[in-house]
N, C-alpha and C. Protein backbone atom coordinates (compact mmCIF):
# COMPACT_ATOMS: atom_id res chain seq x y z
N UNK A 1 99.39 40.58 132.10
CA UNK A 1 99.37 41.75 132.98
C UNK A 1 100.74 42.39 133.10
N UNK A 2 101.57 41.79 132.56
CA UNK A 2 103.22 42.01 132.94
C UNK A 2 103.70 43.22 131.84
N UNK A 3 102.98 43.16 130.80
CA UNK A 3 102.95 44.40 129.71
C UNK A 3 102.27 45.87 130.28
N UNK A 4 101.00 45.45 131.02
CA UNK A 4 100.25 46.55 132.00
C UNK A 4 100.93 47.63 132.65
N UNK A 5 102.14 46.56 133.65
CA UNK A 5 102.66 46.96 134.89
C UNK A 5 103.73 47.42 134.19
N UNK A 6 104.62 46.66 133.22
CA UNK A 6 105.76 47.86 132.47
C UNK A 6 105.09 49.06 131.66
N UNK A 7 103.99 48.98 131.54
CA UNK A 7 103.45 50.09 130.52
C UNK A 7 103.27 51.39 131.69
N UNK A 8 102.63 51.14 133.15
CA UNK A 8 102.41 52.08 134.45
C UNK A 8 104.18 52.44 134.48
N UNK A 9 104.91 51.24 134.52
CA UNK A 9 106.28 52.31 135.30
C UNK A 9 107.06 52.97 134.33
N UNK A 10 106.84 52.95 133.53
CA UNK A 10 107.42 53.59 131.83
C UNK A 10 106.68 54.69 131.61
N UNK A 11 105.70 55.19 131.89
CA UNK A 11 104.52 56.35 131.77
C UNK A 11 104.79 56.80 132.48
N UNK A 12 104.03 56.72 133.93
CA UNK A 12 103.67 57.74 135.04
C UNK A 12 104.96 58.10 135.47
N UNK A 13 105.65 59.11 135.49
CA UNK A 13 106.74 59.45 136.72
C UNK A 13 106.65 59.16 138.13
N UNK A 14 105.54 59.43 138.66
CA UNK A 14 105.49 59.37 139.63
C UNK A 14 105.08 58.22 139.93
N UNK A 15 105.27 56.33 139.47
CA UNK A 15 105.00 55.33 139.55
C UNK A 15 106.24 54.74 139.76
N UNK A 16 106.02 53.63 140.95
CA UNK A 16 107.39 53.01 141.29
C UNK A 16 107.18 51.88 141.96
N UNK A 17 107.69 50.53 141.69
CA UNK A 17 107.28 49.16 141.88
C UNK A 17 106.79 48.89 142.94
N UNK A 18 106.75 49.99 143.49
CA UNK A 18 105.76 49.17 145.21
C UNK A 18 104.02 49.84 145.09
N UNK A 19 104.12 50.84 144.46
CA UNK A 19 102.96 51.36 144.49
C UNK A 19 101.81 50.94 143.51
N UNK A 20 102.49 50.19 142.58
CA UNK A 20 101.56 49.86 141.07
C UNK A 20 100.59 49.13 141.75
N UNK A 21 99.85 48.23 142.56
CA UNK A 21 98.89 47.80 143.43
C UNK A 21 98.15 48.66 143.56
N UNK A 22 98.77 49.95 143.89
CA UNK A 22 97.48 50.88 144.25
C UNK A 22 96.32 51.72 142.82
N UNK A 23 97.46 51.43 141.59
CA UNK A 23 96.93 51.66 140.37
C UNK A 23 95.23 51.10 140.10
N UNK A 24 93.91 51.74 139.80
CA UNK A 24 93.12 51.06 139.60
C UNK A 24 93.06 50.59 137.79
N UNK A 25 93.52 51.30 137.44
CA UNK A 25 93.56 51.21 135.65
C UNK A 25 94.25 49.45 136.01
N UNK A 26 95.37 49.31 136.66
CA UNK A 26 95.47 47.63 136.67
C UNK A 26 94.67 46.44 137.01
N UNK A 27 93.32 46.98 138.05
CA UNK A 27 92.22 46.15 138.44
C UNK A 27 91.30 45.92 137.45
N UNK A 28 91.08 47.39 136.86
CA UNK A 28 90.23 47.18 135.74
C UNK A 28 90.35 46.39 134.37
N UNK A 29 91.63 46.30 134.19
CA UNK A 29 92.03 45.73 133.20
C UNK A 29 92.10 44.04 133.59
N UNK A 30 92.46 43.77 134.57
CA UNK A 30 92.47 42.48 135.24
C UNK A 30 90.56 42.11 134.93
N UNK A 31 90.37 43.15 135.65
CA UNK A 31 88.64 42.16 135.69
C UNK A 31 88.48 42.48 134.45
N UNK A 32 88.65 43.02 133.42
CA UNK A 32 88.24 42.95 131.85
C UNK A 32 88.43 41.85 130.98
N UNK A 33 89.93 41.42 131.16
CA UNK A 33 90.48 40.43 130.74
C UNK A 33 89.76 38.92 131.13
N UNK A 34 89.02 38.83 132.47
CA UNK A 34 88.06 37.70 132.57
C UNK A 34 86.63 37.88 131.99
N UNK A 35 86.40 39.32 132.36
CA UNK A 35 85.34 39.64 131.74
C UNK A 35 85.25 38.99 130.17
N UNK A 36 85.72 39.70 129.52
CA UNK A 36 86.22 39.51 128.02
C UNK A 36 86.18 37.82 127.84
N UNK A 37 86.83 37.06 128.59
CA UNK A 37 86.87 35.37 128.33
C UNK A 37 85.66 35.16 128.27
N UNK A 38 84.82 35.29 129.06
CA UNK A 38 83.45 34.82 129.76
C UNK A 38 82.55 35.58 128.27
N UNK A 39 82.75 36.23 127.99
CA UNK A 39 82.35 37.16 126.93
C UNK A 39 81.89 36.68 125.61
N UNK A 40 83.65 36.04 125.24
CA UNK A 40 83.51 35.14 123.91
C UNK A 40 83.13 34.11 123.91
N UNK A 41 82.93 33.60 125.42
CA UNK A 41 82.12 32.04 125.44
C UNK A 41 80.99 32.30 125.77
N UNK A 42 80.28 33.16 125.64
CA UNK A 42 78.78 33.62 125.63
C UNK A 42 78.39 32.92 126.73
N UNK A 43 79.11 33.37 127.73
CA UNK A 43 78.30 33.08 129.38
C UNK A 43 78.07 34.13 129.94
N UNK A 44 76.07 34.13 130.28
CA UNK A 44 75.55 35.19 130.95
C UNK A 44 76.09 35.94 132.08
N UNK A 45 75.41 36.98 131.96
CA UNK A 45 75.26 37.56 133.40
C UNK A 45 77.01 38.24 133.69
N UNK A 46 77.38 37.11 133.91
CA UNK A 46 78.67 37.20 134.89
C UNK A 46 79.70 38.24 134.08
N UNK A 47 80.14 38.33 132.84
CA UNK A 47 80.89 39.18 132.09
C UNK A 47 80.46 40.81 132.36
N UNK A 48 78.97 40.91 132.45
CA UNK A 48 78.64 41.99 132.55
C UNK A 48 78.37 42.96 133.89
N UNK A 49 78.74 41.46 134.89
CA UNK A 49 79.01 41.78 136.55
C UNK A 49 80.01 42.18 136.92
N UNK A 50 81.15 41.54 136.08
CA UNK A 50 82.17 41.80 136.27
C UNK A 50 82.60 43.61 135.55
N UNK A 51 82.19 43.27 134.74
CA UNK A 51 82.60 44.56 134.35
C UNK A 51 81.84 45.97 135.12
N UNK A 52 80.67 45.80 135.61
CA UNK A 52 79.98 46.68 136.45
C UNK A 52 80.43 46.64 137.97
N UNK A 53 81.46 45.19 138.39
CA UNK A 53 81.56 45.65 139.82
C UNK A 53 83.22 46.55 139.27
N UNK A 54 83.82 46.06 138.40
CA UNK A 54 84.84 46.96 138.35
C UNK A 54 84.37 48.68 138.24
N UNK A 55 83.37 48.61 137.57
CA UNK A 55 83.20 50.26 137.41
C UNK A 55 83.25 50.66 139.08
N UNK A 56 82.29 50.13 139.35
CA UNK A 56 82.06 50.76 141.44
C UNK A 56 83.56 50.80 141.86
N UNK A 57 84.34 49.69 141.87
CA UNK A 57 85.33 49.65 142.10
C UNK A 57 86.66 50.68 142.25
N UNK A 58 86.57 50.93 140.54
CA UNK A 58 87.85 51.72 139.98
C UNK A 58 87.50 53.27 139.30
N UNK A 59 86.21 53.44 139.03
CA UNK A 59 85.74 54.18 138.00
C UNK A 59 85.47 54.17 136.57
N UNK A 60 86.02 52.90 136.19
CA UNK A 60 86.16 53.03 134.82
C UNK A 60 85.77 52.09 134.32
N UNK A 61 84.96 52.22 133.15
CA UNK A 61 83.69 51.13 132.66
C UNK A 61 84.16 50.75 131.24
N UNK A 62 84.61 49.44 131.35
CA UNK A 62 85.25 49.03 130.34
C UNK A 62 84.27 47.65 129.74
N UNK A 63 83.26 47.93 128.61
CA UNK A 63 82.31 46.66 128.42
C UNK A 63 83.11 45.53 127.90
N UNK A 64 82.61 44.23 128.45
CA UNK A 64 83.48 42.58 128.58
C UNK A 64 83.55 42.72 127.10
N UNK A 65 82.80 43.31 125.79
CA UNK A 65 83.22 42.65 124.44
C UNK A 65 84.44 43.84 123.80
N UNK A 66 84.71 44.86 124.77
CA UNK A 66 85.25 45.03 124.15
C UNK A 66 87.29 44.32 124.04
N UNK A 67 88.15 45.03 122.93
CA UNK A 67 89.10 44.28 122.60
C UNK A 67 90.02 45.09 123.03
N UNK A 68 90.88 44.77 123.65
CA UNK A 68 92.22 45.54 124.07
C UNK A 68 93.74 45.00 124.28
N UNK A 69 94.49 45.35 123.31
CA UNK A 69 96.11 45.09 123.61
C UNK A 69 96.66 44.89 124.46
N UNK A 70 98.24 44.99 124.02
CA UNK A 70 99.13 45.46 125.29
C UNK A 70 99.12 46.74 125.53
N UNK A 71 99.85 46.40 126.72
CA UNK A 71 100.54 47.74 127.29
C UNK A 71 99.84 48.80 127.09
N UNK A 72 98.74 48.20 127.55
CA UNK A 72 97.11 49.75 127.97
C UNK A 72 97.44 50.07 129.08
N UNK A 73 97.56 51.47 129.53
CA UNK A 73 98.12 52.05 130.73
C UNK A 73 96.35 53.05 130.65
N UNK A 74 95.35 53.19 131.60
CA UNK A 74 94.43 54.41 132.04
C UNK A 74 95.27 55.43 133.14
N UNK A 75 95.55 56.37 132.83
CA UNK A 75 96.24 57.26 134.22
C UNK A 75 95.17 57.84 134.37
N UNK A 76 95.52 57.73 136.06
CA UNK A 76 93.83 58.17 136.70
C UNK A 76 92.83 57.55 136.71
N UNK A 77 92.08 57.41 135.38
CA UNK A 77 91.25 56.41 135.06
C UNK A 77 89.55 56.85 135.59
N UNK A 78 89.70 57.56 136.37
CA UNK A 78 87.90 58.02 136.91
C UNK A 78 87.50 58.84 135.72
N UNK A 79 85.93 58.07 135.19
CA UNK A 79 85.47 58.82 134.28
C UNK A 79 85.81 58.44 132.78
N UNK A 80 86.57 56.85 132.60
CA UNK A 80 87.04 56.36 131.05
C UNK A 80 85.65 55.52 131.25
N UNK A 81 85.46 55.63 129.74
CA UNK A 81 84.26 54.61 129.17
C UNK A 81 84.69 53.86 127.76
N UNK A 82 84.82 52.85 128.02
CA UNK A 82 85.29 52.10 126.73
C UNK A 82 84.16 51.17 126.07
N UNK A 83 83.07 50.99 125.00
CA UNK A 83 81.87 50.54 124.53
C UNK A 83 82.46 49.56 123.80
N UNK A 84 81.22 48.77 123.88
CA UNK A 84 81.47 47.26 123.42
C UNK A 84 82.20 46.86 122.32
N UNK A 85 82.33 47.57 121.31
CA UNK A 85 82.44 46.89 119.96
C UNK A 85 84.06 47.97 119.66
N UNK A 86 84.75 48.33 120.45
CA UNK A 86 86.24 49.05 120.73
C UNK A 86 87.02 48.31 120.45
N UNK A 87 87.97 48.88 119.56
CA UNK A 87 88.94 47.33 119.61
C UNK A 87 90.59 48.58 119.88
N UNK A 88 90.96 48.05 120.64
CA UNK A 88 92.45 49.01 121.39
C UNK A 88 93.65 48.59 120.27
N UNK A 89 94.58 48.79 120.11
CA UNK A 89 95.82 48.32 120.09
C UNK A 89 96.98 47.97 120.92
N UNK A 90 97.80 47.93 120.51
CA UNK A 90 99.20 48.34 121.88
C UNK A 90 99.48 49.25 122.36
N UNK A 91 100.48 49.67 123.11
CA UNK A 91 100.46 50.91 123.91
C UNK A 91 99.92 51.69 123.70
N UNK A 92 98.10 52.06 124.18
CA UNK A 92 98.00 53.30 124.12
C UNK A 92 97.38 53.16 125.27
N UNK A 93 97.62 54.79 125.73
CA UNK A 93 97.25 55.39 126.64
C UNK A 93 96.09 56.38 127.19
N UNK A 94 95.39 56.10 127.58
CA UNK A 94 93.97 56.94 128.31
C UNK A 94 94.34 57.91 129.10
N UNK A 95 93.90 59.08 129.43
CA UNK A 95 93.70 59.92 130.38
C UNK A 95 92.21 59.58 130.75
N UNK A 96 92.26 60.10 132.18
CA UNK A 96 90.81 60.25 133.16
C UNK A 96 89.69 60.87 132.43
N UNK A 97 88.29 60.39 132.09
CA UNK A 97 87.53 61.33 131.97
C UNK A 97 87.04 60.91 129.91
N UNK A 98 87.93 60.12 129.49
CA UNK A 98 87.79 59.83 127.75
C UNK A 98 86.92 58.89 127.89
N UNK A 99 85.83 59.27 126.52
CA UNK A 99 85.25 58.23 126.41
C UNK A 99 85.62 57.48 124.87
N UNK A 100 85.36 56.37 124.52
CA UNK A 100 85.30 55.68 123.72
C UNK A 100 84.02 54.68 123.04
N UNK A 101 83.00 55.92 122.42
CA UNK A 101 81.85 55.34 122.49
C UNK A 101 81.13 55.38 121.27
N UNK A 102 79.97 55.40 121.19
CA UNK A 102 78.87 55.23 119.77
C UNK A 102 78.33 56.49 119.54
N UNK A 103 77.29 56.78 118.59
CA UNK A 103 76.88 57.98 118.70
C UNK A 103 75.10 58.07 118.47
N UNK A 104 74.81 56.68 118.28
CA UNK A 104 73.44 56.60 118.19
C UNK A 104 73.27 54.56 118.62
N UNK A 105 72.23 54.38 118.46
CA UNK A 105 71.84 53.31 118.38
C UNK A 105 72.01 51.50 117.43
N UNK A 106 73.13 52.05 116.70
CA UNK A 106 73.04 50.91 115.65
C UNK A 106 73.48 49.51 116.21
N UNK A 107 73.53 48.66 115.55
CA UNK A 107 73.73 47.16 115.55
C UNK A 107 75.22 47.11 115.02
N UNK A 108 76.00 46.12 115.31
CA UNK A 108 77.26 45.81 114.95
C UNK A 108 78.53 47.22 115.47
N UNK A 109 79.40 47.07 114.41
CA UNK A 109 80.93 47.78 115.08
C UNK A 109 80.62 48.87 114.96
N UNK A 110 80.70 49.75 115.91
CA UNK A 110 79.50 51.12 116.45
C UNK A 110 80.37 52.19 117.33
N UNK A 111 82.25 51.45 117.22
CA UNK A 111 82.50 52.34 118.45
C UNK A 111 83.88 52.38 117.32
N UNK A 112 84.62 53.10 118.29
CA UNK A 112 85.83 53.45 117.32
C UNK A 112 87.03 52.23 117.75
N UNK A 113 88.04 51.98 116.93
CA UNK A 113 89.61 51.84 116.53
C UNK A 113 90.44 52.01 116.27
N UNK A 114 91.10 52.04 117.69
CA UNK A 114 92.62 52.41 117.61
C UNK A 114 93.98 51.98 117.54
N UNK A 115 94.46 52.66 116.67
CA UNK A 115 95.51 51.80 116.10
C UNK A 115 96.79 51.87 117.83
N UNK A 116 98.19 51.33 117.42
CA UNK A 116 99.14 51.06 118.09
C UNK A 116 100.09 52.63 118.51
N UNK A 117 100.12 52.85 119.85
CA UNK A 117 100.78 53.79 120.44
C UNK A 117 100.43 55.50 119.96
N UNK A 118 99.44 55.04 120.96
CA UNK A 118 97.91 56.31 120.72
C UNK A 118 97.91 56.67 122.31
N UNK A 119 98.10 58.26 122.18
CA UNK A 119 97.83 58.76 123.53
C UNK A 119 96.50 59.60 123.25
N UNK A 120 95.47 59.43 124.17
CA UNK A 120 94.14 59.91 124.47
C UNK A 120 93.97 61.09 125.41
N UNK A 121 94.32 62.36 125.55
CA UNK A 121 93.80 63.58 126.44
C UNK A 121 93.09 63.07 127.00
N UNK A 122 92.84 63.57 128.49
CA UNK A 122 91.55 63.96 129.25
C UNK A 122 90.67 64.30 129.25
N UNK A 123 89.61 63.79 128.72
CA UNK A 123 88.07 64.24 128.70
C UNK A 123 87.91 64.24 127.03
N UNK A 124 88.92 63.79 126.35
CA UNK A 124 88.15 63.16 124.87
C UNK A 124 87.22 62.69 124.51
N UNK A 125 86.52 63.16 123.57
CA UNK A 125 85.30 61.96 122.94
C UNK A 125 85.88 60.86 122.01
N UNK A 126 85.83 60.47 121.64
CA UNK A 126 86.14 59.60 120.28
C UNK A 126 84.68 59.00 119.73
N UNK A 127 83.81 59.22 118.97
CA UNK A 127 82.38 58.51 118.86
C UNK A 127 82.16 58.02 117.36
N UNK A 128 82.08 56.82 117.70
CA UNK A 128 81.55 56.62 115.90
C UNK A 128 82.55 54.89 115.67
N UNK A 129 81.93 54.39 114.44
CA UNK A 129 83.06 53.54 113.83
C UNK A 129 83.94 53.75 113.45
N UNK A 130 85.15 54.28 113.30
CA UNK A 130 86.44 54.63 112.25
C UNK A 130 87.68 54.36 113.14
N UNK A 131 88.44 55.19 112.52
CA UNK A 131 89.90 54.22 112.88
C UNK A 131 90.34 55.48 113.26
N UNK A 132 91.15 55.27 114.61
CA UNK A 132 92.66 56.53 114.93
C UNK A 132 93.81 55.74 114.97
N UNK A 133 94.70 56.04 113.35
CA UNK A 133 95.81 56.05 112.80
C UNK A 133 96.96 55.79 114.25
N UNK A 134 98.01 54.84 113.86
CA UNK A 134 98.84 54.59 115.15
C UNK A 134 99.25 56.01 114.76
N UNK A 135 100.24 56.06 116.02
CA UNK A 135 101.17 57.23 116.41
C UNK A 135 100.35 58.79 116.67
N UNK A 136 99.38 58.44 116.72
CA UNK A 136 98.54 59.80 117.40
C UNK A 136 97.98 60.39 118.30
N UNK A 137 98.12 61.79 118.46
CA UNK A 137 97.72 62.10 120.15
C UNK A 137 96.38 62.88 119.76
N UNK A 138 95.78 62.68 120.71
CA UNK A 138 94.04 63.69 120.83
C UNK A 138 94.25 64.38 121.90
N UNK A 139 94.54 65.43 121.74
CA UNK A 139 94.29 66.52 122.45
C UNK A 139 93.15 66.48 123.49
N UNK A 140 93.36 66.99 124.72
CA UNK A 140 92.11 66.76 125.76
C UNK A 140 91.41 67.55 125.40
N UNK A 141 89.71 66.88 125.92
CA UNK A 141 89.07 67.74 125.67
C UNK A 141 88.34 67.64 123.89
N UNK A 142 89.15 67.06 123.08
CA UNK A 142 88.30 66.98 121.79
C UNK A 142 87.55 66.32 121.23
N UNK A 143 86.76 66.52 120.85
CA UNK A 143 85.60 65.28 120.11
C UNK A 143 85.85 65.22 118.77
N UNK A 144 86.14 63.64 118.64
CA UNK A 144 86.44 63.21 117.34
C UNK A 144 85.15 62.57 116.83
N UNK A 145 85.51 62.84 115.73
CA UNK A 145 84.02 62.21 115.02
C UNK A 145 84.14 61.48 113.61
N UNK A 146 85.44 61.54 113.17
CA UNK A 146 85.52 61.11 111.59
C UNK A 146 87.44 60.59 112.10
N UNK A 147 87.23 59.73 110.99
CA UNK A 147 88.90 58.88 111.22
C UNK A 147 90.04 59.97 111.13
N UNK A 148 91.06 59.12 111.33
CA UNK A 148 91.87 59.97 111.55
C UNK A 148 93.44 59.06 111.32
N UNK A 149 94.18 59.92 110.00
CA UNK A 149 95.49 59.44 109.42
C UNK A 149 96.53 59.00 110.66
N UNK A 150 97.56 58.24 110.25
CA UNK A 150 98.60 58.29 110.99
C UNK A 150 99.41 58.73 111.48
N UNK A 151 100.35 59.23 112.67
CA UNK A 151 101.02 60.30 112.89
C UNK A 151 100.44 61.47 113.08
N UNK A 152 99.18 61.66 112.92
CA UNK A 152 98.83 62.87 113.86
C UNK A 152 98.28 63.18 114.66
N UNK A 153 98.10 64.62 115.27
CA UNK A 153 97.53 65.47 116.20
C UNK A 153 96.09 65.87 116.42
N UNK A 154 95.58 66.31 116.89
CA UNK A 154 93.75 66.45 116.71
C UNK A 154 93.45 66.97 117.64
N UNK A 155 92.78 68.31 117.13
CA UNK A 155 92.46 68.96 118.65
C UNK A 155 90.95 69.38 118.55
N UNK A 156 90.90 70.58 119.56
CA UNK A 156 89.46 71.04 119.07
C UNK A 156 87.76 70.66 119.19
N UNK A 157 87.05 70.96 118.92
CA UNK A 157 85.23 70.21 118.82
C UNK A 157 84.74 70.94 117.58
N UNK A 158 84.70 70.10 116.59
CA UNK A 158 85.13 69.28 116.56
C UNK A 158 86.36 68.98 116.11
N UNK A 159 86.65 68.24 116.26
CA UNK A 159 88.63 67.39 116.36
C UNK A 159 88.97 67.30 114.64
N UNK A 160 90.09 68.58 115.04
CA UNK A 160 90.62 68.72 113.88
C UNK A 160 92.12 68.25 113.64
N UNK A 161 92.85 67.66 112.72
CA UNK A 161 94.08 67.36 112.23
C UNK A 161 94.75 68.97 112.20
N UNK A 162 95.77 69.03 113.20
CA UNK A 162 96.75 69.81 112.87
C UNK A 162 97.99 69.80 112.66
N UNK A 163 98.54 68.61 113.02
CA UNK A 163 99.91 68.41 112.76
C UNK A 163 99.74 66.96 112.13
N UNK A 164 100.64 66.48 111.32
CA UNK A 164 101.03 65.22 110.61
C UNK A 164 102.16 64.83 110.74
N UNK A 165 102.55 63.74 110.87
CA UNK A 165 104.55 63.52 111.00
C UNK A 165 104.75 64.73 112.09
N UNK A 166 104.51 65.43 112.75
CA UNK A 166 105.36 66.19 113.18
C UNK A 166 105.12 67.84 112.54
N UNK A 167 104.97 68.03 111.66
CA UNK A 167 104.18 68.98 110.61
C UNK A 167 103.09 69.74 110.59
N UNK A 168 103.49 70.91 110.85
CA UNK A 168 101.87 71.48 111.40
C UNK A 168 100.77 71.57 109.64
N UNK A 169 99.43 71.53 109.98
CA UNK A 169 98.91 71.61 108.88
C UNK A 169 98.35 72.86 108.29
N UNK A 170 98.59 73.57 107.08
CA UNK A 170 98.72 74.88 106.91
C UNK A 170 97.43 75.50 107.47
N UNK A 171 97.14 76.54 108.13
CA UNK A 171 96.00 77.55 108.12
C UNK A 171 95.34 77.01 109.23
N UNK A 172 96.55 75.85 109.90
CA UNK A 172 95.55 75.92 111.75
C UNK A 172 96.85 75.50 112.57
N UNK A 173 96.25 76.26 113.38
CA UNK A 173 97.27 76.62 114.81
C UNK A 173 97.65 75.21 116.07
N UNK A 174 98.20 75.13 116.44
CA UNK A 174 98.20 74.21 117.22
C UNK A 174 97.77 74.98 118.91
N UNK A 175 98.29 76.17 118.87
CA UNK A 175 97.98 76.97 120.04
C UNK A 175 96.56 76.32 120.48
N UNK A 176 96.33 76.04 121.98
CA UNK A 176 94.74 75.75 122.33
C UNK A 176 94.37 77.26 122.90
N UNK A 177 95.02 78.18 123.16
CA UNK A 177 94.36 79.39 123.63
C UNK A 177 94.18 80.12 122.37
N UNK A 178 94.50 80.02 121.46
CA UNK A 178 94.01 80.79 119.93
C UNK A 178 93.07 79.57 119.23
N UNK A 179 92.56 78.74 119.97
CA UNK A 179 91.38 77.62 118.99
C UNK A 179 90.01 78.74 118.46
N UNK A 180 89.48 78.58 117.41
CA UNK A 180 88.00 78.71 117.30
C UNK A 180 87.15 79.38 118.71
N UNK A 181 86.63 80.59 118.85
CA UNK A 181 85.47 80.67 119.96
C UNK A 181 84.81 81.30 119.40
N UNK A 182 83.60 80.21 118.57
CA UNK A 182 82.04 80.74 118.51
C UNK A 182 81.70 82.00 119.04
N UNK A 183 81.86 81.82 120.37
CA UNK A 183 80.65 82.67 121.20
C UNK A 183 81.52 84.23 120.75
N UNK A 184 82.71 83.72 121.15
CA UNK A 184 83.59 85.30 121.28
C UNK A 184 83.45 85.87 119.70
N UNK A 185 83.64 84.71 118.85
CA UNK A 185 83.41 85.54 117.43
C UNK A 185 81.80 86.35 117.02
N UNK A 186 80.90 85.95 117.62
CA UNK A 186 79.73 86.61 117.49
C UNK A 186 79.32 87.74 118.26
N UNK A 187 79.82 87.87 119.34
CA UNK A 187 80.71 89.00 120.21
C UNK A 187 80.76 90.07 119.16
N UNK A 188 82.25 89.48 119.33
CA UNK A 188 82.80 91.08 117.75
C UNK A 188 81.72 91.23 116.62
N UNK A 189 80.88 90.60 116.31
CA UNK A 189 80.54 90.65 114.94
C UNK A 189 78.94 91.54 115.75
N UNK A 190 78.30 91.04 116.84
CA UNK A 190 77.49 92.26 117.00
C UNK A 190 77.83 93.56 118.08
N UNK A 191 79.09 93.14 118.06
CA UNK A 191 79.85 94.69 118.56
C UNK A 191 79.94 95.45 117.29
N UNK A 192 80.48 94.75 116.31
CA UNK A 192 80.81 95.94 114.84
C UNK A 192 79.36 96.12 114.39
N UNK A 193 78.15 95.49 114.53
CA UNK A 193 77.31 95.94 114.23
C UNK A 193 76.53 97.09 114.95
N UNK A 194 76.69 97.02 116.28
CA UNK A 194 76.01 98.06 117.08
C UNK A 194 77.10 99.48 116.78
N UNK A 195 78.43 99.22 116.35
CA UNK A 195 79.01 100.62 115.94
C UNK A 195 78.59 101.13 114.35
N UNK A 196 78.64 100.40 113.60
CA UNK A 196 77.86 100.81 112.81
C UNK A 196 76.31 101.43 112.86
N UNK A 197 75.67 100.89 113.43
CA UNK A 197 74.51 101.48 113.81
C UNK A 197 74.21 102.94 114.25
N UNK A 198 75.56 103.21 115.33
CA UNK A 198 76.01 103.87 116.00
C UNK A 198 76.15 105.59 115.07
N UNK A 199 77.06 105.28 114.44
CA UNK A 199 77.28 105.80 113.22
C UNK A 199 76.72 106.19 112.13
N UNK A 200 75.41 105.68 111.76
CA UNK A 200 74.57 106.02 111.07
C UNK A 200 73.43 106.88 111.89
N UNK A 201 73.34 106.42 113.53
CA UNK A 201 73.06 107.55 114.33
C UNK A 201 73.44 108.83 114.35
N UNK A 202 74.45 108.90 114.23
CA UNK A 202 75.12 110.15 114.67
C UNK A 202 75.26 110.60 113.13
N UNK A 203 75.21 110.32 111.81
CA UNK A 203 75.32 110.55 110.95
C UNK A 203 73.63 110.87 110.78
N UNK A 204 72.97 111.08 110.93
CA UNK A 204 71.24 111.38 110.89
C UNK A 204 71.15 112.44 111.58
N UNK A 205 71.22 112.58 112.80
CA UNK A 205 71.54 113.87 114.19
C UNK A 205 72.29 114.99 113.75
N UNK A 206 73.10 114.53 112.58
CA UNK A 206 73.77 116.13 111.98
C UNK A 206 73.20 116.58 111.01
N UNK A 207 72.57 115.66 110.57
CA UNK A 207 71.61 116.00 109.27
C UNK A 207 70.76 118.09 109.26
N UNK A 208 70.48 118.66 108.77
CA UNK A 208 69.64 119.84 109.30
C UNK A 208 68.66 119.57 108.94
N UNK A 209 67.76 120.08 110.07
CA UNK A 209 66.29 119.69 109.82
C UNK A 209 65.60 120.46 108.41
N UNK A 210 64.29 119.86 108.40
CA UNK A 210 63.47 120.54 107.29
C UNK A 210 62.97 122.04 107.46
């Protein structure tokens, strides 16, 4: 737990050795860590109590099989879902609201893996089996769905690679107020159609009659 509590006062700014108690991302991880024992020794019931009274508890539903490192810091933490078959690395970091989950029904390793010193946005998806590459951040808000290299960035729905090393990747923006909008692009496209239309109106109306 001593990796936990340096991982809270090294992150949060606003975290300072008297207050880390009040952290729930540290309860949850506490009852996970028994959870998880009870887990691999295939004793009923209780792994999966534990992990459900922590949810009431803290907010955040972390299933007993899944696997997690050091220096896992959740900030905030209301609204993380971490699924069974997850396996964490070292320092990475959750925002409130990410899930870490499956995307259908299958049997066996069904959830994603993340590599070492991975920061997670707020309200991320991550869904599927594959791997997120150490040293990478997910943008809040994006749903990942396919693996993802080392050292980079990922934004978007779905979650696209835009930067690498540091490196933006040619022909996409990192800007989130210039991302992709569907709706707005179909907008313009039956705005230019109703002027055209428009135009072939008024191009008929001058016509002289018969």
């Amino acid at each position: 737990m001593i990796s936990h509590i340096r991982a809270i006062l090294e992150k949060d700014p606003a975290a300072n050795i008297w207050d880390v108690v009040l952290y729930p991302c540290l309860y949850s991880i506490f009852f996970h860590r028994v959870a998880n024992i009870l887990w691999r020794l295939h004793i009923p019931f209780f792994p999966r109590f534990l992990s459900q009274l922590s949810r009431f508890l803290t907010g955040i539903e972390i299933h007993p099989g899944a696997t997690i490192g050091k220096a896992f810091f959740i900030d905030h933490g209301m609204g993380v879902v971490i699924g069974e078959t997850t396996i964490i690395g070292n320092n990475v970091t959750l925002f409130q609201g990410v899930t870490l989950g499956g995307t259908g029904k299958q049997k066996g390793k069904r959830h994603p893996t993340l590599g070492n010193n991975i920061v997670v946005g707020a309200g991320a998806k991550i869904l599927g089996n594959f791997k997120i590459g150490d040293d990478s951040y997910i943008g809040a808000n994006s749903v990942v769905l396919n693996e993802v290299p080392p050292h980079s960035t990922i934004v978007g729905v779905p979650g696209r690679v835009v930067k690498i090393k540091g490196q933006y990747v040619p022909n996409i923006t990192f800007n989130h107020a210039n991302l992709p909008d569907p709706l707005a692009n179909r907008l313009k496209k039956i705005q230019a159609e109703l002027l055209e239309v428009e135009k072939h109106i008024k191009h008929w109306k001058k016509k002289p009659g018969p």
